[in-house]
N, C-alpha and C. Protein backbone atom coordinates (compact mmCIF):
# COMPACT_ATOMS: atom_id res chain seq x y z
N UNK A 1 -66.80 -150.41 11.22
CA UNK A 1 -67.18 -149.09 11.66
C UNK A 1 -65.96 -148.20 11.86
N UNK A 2 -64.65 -148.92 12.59
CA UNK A 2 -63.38 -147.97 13.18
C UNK A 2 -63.01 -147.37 11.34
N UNK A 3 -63.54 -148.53 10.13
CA UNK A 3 -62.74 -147.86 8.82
C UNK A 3 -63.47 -146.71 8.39
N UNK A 4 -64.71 -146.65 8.50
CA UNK A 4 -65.31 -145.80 7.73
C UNK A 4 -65.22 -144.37 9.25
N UNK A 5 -64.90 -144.01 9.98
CA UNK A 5 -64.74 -143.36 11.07
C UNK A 5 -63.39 -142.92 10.62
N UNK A 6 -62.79 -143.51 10.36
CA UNK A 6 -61.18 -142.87 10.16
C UNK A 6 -61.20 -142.48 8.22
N UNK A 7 -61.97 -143.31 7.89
CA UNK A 7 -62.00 -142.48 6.12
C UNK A 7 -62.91 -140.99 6.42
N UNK A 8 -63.86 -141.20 7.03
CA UNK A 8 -64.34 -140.18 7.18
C UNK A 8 -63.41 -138.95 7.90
N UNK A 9 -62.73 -139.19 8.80
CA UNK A 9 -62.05 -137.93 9.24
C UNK A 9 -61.01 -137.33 8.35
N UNK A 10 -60.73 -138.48 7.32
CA UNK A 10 -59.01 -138.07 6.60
C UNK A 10 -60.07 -137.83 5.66
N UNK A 11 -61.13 -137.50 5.24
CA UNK A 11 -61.76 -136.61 4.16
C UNK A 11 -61.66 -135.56 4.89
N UNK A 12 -62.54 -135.06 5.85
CA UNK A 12 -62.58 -133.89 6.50
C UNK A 12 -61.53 -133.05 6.81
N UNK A 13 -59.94 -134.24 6.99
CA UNK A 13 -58.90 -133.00 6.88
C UNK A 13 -58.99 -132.76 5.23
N UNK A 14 -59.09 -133.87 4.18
CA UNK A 14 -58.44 -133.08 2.72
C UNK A 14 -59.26 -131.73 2.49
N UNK A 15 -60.74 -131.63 2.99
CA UNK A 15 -61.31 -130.41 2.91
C UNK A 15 -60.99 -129.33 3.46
N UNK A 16 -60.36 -129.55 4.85
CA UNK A 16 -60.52 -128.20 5.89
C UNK A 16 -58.55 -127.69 5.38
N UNK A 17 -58.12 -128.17 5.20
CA UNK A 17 -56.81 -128.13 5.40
C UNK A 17 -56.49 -126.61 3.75
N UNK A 18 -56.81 -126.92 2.59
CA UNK A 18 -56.77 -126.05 1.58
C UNK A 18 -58.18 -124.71 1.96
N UNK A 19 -58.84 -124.81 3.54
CA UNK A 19 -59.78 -124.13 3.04
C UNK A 19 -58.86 -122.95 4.64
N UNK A 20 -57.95 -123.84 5.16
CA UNK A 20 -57.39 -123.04 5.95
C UNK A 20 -55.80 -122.41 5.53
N UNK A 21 -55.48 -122.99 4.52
CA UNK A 21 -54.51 -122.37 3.55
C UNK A 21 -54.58 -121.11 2.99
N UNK A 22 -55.87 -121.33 2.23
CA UNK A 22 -56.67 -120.12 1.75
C UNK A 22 -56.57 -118.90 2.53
N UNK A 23 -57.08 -119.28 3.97
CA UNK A 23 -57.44 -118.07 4.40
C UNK A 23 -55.95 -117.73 4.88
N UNK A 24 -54.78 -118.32 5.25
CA UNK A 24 -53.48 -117.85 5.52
C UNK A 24 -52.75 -116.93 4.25
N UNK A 25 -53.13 -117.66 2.94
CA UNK A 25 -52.96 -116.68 1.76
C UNK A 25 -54.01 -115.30 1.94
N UNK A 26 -54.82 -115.49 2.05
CA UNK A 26 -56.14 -114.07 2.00
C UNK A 26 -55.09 -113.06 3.37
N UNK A 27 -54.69 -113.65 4.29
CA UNK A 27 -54.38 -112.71 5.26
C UNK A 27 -52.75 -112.25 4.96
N UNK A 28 -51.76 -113.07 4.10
CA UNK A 28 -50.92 -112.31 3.70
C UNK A 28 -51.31 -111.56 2.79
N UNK A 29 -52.34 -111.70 1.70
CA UNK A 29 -52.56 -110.38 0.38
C UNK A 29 -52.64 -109.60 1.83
N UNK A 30 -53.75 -109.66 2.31
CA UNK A 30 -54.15 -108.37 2.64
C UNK A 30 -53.08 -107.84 3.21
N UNK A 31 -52.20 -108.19 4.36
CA UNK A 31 -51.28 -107.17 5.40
C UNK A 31 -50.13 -106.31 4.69
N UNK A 32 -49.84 -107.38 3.11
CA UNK A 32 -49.07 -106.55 2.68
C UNK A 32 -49.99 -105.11 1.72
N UNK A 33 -50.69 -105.67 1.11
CA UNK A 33 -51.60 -104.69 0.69
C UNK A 33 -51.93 -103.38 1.61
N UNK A 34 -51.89 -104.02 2.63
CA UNK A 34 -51.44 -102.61 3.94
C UNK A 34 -50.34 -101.71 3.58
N UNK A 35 -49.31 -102.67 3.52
CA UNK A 35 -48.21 -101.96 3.97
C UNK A 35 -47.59 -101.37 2.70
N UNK A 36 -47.98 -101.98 1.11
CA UNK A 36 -47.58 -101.33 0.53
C UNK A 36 -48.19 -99.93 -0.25
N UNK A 37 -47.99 -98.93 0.72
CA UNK A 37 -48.55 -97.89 0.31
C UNK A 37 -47.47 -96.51 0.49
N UNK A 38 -47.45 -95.44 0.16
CA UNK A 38 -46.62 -94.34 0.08
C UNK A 38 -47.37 -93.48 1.60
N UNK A 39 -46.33 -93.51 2.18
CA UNK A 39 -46.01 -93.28 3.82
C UNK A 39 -45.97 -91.90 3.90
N UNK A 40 -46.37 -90.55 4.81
CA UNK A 40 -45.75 -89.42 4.98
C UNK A 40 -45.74 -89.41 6.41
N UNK A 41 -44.86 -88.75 6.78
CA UNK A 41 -44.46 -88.46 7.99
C UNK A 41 -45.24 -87.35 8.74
N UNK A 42 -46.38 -87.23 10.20
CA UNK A 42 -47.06 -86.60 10.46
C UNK A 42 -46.66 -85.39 10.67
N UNK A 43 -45.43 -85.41 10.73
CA UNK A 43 -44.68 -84.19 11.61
C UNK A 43 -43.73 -83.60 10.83
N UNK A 44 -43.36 -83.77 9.79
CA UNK A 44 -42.21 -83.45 8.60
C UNK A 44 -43.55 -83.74 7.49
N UNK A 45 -44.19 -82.82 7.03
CA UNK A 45 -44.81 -83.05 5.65
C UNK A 45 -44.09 -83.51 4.39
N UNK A 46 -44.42 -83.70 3.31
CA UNK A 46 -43.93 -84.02 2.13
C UNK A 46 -42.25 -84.75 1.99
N UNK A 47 -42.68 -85.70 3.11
CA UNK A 47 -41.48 -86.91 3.35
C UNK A 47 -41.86 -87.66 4.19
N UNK A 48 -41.34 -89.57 3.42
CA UNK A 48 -42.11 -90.59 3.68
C UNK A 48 -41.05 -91.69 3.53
N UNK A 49 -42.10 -92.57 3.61
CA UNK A 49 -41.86 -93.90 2.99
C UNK A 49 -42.55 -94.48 1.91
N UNK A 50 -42.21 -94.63 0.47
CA UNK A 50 -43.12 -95.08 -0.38
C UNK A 50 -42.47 -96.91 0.16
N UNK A 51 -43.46 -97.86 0.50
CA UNK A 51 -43.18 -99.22 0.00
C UNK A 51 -43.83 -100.01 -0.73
N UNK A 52 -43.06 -100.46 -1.69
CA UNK A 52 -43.86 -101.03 -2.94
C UNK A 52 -43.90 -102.55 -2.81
N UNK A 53 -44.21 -103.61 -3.77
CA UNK A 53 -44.06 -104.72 -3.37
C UNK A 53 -42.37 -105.35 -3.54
N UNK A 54 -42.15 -103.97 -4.02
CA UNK A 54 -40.17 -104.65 -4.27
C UNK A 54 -38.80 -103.80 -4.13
N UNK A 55 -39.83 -102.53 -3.48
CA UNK A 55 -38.59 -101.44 -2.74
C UNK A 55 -39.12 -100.82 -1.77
N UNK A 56 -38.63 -100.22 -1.46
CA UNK A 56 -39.10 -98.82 -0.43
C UNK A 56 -38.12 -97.90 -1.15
N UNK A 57 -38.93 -96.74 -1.16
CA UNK A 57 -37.89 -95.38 -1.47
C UNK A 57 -38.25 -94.36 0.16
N UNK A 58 -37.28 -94.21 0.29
CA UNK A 58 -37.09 -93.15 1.76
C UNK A 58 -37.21 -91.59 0.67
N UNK A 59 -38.16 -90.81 0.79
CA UNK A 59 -38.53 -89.70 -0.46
C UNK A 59 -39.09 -88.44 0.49
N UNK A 60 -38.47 -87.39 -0.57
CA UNK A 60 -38.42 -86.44 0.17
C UNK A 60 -38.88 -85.14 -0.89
N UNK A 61 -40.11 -84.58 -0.58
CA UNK A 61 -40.58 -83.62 -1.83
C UNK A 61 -40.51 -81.73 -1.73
N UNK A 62 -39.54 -81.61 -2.50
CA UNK A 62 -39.20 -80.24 -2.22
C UNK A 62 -39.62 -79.21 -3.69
N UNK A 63 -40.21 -78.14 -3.52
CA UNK A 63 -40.45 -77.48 -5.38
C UNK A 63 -40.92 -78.26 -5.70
N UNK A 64 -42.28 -79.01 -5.52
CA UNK A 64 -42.88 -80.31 -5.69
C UNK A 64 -42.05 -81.01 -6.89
N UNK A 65 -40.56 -81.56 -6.65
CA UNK A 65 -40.32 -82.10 -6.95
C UNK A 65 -39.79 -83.17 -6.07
N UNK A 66 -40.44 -84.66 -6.38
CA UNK A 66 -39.98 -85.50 -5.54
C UNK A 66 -38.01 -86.33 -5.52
N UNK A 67 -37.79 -86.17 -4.30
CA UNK A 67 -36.28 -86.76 -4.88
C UNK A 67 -36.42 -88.13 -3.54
N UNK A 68 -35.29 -88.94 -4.25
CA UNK A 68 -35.69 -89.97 -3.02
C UNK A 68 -34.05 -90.37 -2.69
N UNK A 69 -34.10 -89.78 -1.27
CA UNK A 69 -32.77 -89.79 -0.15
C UNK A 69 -32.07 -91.31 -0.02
N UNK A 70 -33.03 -92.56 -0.16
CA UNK A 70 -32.80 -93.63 -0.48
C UNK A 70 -33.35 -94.50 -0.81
N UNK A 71 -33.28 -95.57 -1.51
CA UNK A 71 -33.85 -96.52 -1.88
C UNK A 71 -33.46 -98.09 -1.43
N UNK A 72 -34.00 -99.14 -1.22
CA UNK A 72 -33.41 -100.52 -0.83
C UNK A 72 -34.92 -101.41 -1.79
N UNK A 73 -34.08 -102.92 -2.13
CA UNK A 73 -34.85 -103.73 -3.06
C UNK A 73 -35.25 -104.78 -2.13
N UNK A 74 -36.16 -104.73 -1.66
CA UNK A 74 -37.05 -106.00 -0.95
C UNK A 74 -36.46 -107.30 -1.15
N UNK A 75 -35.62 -107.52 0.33
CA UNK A 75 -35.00 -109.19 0.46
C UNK A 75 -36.07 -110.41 0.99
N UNK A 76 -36.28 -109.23 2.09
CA UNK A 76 -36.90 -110.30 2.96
C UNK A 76 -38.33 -109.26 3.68
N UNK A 77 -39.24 -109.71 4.08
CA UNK A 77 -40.12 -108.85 5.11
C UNK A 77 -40.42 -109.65 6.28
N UNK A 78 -40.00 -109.82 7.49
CA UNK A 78 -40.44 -110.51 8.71
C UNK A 78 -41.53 -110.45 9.07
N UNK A 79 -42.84 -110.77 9.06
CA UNK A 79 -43.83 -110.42 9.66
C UNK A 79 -43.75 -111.13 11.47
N UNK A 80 -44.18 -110.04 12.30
CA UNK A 80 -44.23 -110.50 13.57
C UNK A 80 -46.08 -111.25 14.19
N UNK A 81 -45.91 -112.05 14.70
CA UNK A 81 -47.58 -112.82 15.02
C UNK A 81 -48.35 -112.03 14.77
N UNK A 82 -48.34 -110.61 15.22
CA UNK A 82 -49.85 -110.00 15.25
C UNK A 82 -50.21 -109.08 13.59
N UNK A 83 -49.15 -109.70 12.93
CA UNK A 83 -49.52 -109.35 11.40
C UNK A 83 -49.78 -108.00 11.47
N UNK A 84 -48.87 -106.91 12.07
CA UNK A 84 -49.18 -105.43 12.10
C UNK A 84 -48.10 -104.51 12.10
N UNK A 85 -46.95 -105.48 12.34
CA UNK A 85 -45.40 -105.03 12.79
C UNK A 85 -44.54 -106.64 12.09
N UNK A 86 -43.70 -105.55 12.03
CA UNK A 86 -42.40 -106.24 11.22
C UNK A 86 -41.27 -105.35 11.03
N UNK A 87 -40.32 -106.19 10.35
CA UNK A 87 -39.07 -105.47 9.25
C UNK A 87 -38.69 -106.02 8.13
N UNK A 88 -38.89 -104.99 7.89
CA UNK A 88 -38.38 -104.97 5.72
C UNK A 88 -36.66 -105.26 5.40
N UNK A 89 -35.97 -105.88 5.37
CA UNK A 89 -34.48 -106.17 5.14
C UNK A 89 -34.65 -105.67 3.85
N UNK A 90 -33.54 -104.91 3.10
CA UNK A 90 -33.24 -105.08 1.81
C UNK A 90 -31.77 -104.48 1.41
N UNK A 91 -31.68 -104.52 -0.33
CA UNK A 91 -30.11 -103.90 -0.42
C UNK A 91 -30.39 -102.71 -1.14
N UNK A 92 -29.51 -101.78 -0.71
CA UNK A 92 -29.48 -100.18 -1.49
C UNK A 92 -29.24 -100.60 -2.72
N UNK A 93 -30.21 -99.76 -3.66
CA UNK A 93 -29.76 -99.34 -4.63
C UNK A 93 -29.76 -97.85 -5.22
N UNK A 94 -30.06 -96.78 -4.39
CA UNK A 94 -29.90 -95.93 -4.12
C UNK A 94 -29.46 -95.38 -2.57
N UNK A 95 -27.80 -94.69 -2.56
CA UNK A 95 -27.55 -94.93 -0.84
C UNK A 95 -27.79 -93.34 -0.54
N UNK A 96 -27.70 -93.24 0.69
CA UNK A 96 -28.38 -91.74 1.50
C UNK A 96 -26.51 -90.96 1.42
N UNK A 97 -26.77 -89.66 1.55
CA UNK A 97 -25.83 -89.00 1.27
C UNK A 97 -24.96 -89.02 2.24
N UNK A 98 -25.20 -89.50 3.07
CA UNK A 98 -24.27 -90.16 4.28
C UNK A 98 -23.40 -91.20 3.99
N UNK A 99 -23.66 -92.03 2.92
CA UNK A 99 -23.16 -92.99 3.18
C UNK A 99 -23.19 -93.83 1.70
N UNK A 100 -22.57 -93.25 1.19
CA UNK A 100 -21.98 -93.61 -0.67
C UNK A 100 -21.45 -94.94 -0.96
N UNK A 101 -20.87 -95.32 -0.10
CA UNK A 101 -20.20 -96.76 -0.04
C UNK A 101 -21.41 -98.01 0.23
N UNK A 102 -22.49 -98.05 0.92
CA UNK A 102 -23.42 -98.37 0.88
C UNK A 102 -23.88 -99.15 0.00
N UNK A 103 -23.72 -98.69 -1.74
CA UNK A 103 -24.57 -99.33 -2.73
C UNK A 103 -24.64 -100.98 -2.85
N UNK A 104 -25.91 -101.97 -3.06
CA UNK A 104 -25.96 -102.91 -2.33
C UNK A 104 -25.28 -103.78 -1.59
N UNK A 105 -25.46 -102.74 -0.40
CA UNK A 105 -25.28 -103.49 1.36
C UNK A 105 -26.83 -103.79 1.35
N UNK A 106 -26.71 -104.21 2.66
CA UNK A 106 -27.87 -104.58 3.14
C UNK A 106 -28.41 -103.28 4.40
N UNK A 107 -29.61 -103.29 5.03
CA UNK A 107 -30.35 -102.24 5.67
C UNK A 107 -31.51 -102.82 6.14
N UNK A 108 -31.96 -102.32 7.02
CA UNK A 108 -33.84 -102.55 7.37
C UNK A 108 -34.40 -101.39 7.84
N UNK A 109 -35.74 -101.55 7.78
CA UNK A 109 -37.08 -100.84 8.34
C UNK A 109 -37.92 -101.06 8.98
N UNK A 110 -38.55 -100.79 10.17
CA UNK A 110 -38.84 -102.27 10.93
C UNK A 110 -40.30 -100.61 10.86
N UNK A 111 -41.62 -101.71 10.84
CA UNK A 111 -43.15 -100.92 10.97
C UNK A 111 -43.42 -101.31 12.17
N UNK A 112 -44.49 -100.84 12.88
CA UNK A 112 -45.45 -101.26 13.59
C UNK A 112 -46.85 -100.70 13.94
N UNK A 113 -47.97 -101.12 14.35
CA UNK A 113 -49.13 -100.51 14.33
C UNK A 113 -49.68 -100.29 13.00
N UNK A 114 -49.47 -101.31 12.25
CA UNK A 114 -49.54 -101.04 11.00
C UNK A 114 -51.56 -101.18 10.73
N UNK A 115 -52.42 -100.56 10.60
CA UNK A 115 -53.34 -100.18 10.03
C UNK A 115 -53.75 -99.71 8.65
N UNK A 116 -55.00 -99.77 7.85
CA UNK A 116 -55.06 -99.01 6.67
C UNK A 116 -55.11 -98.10 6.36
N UNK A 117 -54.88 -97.37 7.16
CA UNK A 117 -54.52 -95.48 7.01
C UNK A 117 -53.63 -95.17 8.17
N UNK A 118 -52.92 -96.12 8.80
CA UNK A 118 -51.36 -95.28 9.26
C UNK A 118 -50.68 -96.51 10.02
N UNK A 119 -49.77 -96.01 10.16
CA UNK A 119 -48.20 -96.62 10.34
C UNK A 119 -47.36 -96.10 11.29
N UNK A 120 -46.45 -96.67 11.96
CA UNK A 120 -45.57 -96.35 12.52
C UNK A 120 -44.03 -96.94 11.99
N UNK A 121 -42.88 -95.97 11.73
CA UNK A 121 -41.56 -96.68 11.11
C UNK A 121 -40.63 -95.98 11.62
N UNK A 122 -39.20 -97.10 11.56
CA UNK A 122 -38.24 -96.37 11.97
C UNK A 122 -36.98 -96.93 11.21
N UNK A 123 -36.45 -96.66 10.71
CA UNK A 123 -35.57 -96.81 10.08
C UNK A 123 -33.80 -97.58 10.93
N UNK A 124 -33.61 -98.22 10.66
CA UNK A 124 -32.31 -98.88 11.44
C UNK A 124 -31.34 -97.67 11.69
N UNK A 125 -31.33 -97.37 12.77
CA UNK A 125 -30.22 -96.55 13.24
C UNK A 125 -29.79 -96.98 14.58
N UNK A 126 -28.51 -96.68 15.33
CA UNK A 126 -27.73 -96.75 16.41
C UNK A 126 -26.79 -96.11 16.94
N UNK A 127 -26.80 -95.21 17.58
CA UNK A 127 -25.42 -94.40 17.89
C UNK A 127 -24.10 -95.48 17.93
N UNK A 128 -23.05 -95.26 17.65
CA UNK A 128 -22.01 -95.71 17.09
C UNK A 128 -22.52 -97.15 16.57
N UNK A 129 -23.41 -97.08 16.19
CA UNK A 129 -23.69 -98.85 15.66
C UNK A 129 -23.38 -98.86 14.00
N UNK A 130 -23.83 -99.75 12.92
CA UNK A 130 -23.31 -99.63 11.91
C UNK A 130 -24.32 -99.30 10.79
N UNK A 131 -24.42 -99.01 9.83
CA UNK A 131 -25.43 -98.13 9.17
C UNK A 131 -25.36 -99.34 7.80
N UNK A 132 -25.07 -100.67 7.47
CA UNK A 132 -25.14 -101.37 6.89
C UNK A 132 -24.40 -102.27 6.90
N UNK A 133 -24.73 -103.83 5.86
CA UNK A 133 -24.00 -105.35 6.24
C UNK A 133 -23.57 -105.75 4.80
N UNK A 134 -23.15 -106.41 4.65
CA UNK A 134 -22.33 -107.64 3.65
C UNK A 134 -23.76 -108.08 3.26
N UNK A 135 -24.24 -108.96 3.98
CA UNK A 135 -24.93 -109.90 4.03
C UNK A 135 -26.56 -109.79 4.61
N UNK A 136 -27.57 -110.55 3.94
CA UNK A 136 -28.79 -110.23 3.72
C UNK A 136 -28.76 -110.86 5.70
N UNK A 137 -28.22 -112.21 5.72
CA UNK A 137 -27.91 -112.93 7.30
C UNK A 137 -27.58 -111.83 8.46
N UNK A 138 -26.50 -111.19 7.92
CA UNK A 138 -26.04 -110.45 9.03
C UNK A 138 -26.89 -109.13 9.48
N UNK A 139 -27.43 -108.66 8.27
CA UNK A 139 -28.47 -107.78 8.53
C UNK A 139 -29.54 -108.21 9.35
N UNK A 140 -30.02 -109.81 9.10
CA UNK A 140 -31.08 -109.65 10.11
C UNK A 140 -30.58 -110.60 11.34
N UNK A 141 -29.67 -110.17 11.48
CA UNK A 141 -28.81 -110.64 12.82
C UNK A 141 -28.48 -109.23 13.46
N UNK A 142 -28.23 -108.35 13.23
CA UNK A 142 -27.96 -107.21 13.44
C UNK A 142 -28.71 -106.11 13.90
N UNK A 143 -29.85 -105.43 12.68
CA UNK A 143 -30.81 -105.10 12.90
C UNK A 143 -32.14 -105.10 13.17
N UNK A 144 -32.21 -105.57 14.64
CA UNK A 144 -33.50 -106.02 15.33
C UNK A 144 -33.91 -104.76 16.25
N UNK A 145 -34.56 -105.13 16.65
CA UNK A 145 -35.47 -104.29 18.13
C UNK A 145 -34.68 -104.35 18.92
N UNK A 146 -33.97 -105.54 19.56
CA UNK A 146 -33.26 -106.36 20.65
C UNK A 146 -31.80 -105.35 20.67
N UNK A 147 -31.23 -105.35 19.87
CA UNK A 147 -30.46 -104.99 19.66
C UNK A 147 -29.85 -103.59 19.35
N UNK A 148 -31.16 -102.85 19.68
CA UNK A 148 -31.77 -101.15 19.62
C UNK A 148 -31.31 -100.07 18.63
N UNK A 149 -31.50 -101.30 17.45
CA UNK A 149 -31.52 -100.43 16.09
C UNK A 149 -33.23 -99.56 15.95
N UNK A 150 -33.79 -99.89 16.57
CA UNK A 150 -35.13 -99.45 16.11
C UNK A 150 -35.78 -98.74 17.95
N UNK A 151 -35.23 -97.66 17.93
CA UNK A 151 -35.61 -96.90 19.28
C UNK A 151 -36.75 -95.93 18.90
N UNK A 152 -36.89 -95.47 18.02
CA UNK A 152 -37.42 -94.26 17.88
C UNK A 152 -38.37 -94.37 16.57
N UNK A 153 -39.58 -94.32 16.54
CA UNK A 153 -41.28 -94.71 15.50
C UNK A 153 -41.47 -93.52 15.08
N UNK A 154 -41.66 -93.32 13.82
CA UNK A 154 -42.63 -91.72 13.56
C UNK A 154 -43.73 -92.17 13.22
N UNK A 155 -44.78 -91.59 13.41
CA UNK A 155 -45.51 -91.87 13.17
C UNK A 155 -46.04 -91.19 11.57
N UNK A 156 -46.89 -92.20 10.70
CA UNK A 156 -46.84 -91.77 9.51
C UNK A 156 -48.64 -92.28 8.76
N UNK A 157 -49.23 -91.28 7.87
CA UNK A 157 -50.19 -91.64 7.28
C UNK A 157 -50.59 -91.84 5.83
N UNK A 158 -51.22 -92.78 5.46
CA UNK A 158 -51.13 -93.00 3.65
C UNK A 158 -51.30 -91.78 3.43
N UNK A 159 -50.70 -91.81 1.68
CA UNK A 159 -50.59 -90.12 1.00
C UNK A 159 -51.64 -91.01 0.13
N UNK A 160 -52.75 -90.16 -0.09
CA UNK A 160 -54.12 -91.10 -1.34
C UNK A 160 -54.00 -89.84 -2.18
């Protein structure tokens, strides 16, 4: 009886185990499927965040022509537990006019409140802090919450 009690349970994990995989895959499509959408800023019209599944462009539309202030190539994306907030690490490949020397360093973007029709983002900044890294490591050693690169959220809604 103890064999067929214990075959029986190590079936029941080979079933439950790919059917709870599944749904951990179904809930990453979806959050990024959230997040990758073209961002505008509620309060500054016709400038955003486009994030795609392999950049973000920081874009800015003037004479409806769009120009984009910067760009970075998707290293890493942190997702935090509640799958709604995070940060995007990546390296310039387009740098902001501030900062020319830049071209792939490393940078982040940290979201939160992330929903299917709006967002909150803030871009890594710090008064005298440093505006990019060497290293994909040091970036996310660097630019955290903790560490008050990320003080200040705009709030932002999909452009459809």
């Amino acid at each position: 009886m103890k064999i067929k009690t214990k075959l029986f349970f190590t079936a029941l994990l080979f079933i439950f185990i790919p059917i709870i995989s599944c749904n951990n895959n179904m809930n990453n499509i979806n959050k990024e499927k959230m997040l990758n959408k073209k961002w505008e800023y509620i309060n500054y019209i016709n400038s955003g965040f486009n994030i795609q599944t392999n950049k973000v462009d920081r874009y800015h539309i003037s004479n409806d022509i769009e120009n984009i202030r910067y760009s970075i190539n998707i290293e890493e994306i942190f997702w935090n537990e509640d799958n709604k907030s995070g940060i995007i690490y990546g390296r310039y490949t387009i740098v902001p006019d501030y900062n020319k020397d830049a071209i792939n360093k490393y940078y982040a973007i940290s979201f939160k409140n992330l929903t299917s029709s709006s967002i909150k983002i803030s871009a890594a900044y710090k008064k005298n802090g440093i505006n990019e890294t060497d290293t994909l490591d040091n970036a996310k050693t660097i630019f955290t919450v903790e560490n008050g690169y990320f003080d200040f959220y705009s709030d932002c809604t999909e452009v459809k």
